[in-house]
C-alpha atoms as a PDB file:
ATOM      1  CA  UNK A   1    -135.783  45.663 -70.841  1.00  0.00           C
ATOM      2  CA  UNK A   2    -133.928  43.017 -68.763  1.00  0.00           C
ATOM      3  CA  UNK A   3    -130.129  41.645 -68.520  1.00  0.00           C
ATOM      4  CA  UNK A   4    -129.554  40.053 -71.841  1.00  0.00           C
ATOM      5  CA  UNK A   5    -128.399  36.528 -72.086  1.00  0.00           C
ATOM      6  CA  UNK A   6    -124.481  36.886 -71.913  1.00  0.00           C
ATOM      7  CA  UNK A   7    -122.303  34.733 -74.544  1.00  0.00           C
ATOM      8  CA  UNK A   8    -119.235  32.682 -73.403  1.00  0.00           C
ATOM      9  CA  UNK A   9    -115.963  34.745 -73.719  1.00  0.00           C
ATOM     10  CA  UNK A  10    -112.322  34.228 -72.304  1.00  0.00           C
ATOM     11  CA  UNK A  11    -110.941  35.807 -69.238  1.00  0.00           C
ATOM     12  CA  UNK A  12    -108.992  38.571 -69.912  1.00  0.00           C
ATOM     13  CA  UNK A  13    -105.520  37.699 -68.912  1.00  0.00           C
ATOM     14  CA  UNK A  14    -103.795  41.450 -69.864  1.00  0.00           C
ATOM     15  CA  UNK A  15    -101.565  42.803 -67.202  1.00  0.00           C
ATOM     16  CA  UNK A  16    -102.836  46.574 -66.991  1.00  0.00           C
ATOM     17  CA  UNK A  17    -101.066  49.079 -67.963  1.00  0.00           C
ATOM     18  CA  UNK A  18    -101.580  51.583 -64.620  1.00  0.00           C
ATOM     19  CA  UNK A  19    -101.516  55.473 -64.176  1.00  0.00           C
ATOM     20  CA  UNK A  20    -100.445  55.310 -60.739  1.00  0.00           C
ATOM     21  CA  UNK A  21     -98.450  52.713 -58.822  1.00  0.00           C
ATOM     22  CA  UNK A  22    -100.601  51.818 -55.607  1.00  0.00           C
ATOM     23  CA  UNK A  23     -99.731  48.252 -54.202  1.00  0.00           C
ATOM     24  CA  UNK A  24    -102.451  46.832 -52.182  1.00  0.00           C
ATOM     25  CA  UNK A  25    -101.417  46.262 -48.303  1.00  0.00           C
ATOM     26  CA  UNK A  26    -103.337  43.907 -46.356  1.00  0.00           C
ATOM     27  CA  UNK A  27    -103.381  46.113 -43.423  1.00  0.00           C
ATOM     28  CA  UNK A  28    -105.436  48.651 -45.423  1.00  0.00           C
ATOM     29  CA  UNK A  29    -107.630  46.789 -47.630  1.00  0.00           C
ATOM     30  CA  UNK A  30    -111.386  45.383 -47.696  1.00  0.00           C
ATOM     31  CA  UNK A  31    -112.126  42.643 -50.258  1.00  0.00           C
ATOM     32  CA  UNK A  32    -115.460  43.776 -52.159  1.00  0.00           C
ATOM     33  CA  UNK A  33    -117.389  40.936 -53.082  1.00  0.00           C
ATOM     34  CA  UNK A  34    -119.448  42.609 -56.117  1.00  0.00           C
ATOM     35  CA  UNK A  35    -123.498  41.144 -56.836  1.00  0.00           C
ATOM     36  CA  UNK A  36    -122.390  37.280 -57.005  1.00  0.00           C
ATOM     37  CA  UNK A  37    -126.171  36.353 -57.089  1.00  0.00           C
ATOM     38  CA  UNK A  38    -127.948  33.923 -58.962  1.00  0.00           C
ATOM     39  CA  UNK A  39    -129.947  36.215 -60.979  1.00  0.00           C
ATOM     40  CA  UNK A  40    -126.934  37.911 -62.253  1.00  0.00           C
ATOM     41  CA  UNK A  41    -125.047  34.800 -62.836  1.00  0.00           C
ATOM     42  CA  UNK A  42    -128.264  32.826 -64.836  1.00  0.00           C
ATOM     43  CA  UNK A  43    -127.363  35.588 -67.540  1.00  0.00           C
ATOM     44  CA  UNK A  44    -124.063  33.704 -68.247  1.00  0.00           C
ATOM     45  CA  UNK A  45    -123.511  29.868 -69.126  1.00  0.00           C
ATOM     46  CA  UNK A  46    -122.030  28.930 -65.867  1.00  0.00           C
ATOM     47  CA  UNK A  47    -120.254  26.306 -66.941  1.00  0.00           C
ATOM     48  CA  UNK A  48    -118.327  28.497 -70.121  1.00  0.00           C
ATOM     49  CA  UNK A  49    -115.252  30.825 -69.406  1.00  0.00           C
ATOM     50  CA  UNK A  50    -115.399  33.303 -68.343  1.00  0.00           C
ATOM     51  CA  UNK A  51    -117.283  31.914 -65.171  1.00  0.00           C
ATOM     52  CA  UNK A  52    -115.582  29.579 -64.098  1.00  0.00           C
ATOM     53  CA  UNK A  53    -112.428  31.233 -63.571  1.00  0.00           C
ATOM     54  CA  UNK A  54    -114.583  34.234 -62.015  1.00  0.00           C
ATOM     55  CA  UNK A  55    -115.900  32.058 -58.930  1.00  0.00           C
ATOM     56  CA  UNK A  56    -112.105  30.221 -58.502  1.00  0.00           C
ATOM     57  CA  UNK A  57    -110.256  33.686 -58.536  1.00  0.00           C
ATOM     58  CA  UNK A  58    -113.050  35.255 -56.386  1.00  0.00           C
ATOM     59  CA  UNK A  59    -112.536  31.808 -53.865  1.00  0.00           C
ATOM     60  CA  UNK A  60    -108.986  32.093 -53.842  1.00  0.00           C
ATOM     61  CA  UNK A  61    -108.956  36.320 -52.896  1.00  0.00           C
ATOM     62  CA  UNK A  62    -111.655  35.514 -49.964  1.00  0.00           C
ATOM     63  CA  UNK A  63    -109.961  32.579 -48.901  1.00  0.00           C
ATOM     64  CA  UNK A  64    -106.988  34.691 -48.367  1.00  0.00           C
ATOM     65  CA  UNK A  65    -108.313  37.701 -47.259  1.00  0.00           C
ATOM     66  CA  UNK A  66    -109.593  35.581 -44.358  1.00  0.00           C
ATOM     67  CA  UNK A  67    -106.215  34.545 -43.559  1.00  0.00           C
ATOM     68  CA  UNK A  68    -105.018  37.947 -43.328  1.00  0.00           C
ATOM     69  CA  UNK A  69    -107.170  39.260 -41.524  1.00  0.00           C
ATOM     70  CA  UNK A  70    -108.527  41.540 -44.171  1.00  0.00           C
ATOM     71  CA  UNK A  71    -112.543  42.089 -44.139  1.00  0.00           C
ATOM     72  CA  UNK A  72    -115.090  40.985 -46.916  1.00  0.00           C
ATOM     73  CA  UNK A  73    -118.200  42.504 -47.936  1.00  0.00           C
ATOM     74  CA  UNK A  74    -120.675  41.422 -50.373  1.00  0.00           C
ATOM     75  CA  UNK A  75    -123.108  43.439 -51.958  1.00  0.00           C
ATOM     76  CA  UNK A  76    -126.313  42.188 -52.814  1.00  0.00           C
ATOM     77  CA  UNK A  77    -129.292  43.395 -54.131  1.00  0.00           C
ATOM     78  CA  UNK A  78    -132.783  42.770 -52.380  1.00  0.00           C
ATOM     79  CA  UNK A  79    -135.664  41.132 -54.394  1.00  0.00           C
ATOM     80  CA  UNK A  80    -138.072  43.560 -52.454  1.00  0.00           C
ATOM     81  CA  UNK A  81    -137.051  47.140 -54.186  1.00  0.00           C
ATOM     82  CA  UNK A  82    -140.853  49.152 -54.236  1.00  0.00           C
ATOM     83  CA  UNK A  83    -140.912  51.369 -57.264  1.00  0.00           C
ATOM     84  CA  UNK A  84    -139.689  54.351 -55.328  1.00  0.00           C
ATOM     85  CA  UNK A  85    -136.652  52.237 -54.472  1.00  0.00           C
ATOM     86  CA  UNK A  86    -135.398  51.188 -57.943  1.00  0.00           C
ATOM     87  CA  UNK A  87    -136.898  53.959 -59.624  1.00  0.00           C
ATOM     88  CA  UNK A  88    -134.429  54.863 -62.589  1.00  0.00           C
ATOM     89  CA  UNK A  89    -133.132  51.365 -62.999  1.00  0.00           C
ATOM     90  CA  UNK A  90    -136.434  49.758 -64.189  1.00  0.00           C
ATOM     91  CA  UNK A  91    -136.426  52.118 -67.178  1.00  0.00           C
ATOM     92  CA  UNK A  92    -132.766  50.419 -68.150  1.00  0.00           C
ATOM     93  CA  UNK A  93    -133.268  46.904 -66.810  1.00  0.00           C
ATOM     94  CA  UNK A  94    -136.647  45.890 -65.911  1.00  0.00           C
ATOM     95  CA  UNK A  95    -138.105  45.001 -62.388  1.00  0.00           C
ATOM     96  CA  UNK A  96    -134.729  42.796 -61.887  1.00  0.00           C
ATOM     97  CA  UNK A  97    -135.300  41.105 -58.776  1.00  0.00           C
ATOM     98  CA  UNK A  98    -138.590  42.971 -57.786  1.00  0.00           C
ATOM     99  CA  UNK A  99    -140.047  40.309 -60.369  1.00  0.00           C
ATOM    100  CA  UNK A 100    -141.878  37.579 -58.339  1.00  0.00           C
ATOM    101  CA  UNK A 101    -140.305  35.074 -61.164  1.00  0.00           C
ATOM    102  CA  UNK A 102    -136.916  36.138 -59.637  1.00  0.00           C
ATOM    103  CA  UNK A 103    -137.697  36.274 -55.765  1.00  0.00           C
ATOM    104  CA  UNK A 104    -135.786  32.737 -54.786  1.00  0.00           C
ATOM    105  CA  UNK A 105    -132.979  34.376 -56.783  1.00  0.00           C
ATOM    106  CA  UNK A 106    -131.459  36.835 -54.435  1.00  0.00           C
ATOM    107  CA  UNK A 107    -128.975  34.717 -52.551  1.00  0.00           C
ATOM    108  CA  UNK A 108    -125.154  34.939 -53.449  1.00  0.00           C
ATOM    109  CA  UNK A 109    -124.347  31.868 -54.793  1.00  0.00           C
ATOM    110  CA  UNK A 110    -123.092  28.667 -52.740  1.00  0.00           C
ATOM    111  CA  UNK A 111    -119.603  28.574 -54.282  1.00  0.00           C
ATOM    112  CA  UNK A 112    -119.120  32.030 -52.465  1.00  0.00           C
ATOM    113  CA  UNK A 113    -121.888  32.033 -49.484  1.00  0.00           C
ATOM    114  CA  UNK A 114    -120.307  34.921 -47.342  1.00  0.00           C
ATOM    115  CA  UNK A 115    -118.744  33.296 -43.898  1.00  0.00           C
ATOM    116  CA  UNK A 116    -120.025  34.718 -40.236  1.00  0.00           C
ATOM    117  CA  UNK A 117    -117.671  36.896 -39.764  1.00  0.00           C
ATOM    118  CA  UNK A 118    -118.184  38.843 -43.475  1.00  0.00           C
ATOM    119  CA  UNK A 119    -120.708  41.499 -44.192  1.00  0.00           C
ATOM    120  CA  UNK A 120    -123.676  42.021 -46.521  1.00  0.00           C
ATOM    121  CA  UNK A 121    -124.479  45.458 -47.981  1.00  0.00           C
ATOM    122  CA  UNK A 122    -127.659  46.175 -49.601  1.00  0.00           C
ATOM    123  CA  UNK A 123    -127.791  47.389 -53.622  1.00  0.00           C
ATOM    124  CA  UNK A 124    -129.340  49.800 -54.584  1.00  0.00           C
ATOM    125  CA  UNK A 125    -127.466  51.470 -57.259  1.00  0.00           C
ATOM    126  CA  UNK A 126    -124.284  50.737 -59.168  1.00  0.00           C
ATOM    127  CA  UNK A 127    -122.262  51.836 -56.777  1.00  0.00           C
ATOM    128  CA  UNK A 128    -121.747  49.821 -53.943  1.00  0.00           C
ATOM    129  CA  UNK A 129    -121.561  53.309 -51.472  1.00  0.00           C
ATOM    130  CA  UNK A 130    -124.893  54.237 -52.578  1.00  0.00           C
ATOM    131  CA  UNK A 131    -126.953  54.574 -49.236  1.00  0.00           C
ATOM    132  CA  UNK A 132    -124.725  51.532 -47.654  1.00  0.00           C
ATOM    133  CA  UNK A 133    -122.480  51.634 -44.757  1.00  0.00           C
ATOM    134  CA  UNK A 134    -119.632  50.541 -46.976  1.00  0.00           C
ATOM    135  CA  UNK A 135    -117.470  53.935 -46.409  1.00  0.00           C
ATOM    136  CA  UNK A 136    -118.365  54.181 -42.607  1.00  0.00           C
ATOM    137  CA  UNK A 137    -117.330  50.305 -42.671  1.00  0.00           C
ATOM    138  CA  UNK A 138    -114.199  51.258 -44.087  1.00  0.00           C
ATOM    139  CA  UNK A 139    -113.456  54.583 -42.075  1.00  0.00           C
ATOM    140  CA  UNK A 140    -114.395  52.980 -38.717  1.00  0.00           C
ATOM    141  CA  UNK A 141    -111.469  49.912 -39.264  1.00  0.00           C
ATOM    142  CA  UNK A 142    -109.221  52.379 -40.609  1.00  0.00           C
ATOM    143  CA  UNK A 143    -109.198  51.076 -44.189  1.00  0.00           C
ATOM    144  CA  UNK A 144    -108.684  53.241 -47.253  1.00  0.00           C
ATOM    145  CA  UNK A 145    -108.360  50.539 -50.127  1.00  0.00           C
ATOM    146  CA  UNK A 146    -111.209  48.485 -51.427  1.00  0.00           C
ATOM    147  CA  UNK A 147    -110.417  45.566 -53.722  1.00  0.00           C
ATOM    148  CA  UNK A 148    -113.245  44.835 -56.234  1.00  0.00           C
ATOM    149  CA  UNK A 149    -114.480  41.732 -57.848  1.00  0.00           C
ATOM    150  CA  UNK A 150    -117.479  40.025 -59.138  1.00  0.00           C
ATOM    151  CA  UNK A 151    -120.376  41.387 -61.707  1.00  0.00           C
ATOM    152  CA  UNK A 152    -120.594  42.825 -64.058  1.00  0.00           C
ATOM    153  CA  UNK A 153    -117.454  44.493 -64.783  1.00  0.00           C
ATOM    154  CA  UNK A 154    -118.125  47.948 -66.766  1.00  0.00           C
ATOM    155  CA  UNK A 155    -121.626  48.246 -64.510  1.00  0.00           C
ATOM    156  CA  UNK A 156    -121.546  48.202 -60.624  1.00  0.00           C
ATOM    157  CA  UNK A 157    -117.787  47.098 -60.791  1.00  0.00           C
ATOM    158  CA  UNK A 158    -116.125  50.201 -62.390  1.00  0.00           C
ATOM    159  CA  UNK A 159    -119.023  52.928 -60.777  1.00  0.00           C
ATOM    160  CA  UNK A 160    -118.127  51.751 -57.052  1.00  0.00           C
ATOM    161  CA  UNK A 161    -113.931  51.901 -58.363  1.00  0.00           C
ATOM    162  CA  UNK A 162    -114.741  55.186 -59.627  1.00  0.00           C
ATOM    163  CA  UNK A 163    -116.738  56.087 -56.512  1.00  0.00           C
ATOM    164  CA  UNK A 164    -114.052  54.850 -53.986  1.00  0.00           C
ATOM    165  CA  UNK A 165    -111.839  57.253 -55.745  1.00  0.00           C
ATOM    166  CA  UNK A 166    -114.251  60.235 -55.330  1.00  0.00           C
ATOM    167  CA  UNK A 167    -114.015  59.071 -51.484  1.00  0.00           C
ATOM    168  CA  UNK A 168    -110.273  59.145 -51.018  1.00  0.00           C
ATOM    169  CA  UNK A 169    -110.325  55.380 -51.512  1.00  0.00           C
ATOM    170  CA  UNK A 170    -107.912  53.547 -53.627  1.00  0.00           C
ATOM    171  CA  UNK A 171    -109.445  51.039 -55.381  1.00  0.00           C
ATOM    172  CA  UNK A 172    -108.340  48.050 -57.162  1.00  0.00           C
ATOM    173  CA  UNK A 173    -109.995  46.181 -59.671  1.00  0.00           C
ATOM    174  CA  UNK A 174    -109.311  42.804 -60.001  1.00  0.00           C
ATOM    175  CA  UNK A 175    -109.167  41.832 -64.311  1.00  0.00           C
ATOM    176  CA  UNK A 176    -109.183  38.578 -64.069  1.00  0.00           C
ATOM    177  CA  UNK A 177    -112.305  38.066 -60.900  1.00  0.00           C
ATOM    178  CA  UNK A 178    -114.734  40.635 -62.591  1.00  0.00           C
ATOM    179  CA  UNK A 179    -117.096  39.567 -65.395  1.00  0.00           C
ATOM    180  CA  UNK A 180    -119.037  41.092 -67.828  1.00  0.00           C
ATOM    181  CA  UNK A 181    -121.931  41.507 -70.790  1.00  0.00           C
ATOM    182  CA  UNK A 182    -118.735  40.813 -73.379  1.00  0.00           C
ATOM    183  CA  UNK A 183    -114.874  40.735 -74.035  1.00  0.00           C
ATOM    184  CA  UNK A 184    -115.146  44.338 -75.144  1.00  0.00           C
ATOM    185  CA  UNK A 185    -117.067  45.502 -72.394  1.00  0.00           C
ATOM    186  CA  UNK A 186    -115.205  43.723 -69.586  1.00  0.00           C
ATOM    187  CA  UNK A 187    -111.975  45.405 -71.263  1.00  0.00           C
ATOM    188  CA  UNK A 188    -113.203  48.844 -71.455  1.00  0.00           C
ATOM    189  CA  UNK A 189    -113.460  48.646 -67.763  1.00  0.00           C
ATOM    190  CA  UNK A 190    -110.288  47.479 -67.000  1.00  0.00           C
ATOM    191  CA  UNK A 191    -108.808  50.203 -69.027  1.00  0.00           C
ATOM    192  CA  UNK A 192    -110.988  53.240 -67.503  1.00  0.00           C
ATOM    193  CA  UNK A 193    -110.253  52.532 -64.131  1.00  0.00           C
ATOM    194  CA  UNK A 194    -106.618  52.138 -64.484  1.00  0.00           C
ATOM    195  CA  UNK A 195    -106.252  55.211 -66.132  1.00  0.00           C
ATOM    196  CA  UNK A 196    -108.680  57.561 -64.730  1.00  0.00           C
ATOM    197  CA  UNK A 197    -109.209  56.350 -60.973  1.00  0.00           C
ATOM    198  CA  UNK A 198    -107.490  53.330 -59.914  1.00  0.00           C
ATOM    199  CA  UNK A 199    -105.665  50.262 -60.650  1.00  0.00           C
ATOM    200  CA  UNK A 200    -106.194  47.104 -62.497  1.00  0.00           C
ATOM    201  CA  UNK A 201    -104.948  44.275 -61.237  1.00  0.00           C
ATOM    202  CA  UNK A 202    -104.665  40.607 -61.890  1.00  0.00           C
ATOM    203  CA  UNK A 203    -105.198  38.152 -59.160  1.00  0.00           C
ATOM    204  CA  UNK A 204    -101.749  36.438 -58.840  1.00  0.00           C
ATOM    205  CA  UNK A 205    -100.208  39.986 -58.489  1.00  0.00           C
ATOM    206  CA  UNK A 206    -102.986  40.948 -55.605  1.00  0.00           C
ATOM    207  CA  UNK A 207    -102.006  37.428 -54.176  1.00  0.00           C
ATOM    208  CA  UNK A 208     -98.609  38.235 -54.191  1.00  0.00           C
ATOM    209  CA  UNK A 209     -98.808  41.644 -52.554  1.00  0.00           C
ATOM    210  CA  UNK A 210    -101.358  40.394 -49.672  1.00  0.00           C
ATOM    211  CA  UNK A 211     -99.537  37.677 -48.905  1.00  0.00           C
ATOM    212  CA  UNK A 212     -96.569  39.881 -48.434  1.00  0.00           C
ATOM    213  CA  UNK A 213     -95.726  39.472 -44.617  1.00  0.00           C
ATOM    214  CA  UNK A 214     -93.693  42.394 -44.494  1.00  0.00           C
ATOM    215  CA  UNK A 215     -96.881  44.489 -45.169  1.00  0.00           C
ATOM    216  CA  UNK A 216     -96.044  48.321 -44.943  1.00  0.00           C
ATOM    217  CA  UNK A 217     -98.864  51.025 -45.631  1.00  0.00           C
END
């Protein structure tokens, strides 16, 4: 079984209703750039919502976060994973990109193609930690927020929020630069992390506090 096709829906444009009231600083964040590969994108119709607005919003937060100084990582996931490697996840999804029909599909796509200075973190699991350097990144640059975007929301997205948390790392997920298998789906997500281990945020309220020059942690 492989990634269904994925029909058009609208952004969600809800402002979260959060259990706890972190504010993202830019002195202690690192912008997670979440699986924005070709394979995973193909799934949608790139040029229906809620893509489009995905790939702006996920511009505009990396365009920033290089301004402030803050660090970006992408996660990516390789199209070389040996049986041993994917093991559970071809029972739920296939070979993915171990299929030789998807090999040429593995780069992160051109809109977003990760400057020098950012990092790329293998996949191998829905969480973005999961045997990655992404914690020791994080640790060693004194960081202890992680701001998520990208694909697909109630998947990788909302494991790695949920695993940040289970690190002592605050995470925010960004609504509105996450997308997903459907409008249900994509909300489900927003909801669980804000109410059970982080918070939901839109991007024009993350823009607003990283952009805040009087940045206190």
């Amino acid at each position: 079984m492989s990634i269904p096709a994925i029909a058009a829906y609208p952004m969600p444009r809800m402002e979260p209703e959060n259990r706890v009231a972190w504010k993202a600083h830019a002195s202690r964040a690192v912008l997670l750039i979440h699986d924005m590969q070709y394979y995973f994108l193909k799934k949608f119709d790139v040029s229906a919502e809620p893509v489009p607005t995905l790939i702006r919003h996920i511009s505009q937060l990396r365009e920033l976060c290089h301004a402030r100084g803050i660090p970006v990582v992408y996660t990516a996931q390789p199209s070389d994973q040996p049986p041993d490697d994917r093991a559970l996840l071809t029972d739920f999804w296939g070979p993915g990109l171990s299929d030789p029909h998807n090999a040429d599909q593995e780069a992160i796509i051109a809109e977003l193609a990760p400057a020098p200075q950012d990092l790329i973190q293998t996949k191998w699991r829905y969480s973005a930690f999961y045997r990655s350097d992404l914690k020791k990144i994080m640790q060693d640059q004194g960081r202890d927020q992680l701001i998520i975007c990208g694909i697909y929301s109630h998947i990788g997205c909302m494991t790695t929020a949920l695993d940040a948390f289970m690190n002592d790392i605050q995470p925010f997920f960004v609504s509105d630069a996450t997308a997903d298998f459907s409008a249900e789906e994509h909300a489900m997500a927003i909801k669980y992390v804000s109410q059970r281990c982080g918070v939901s945020v839109t991007t024009s309220q993350l823009q607003r506090w990283l952009s805040d020059h009087g940045d206190q942690a």
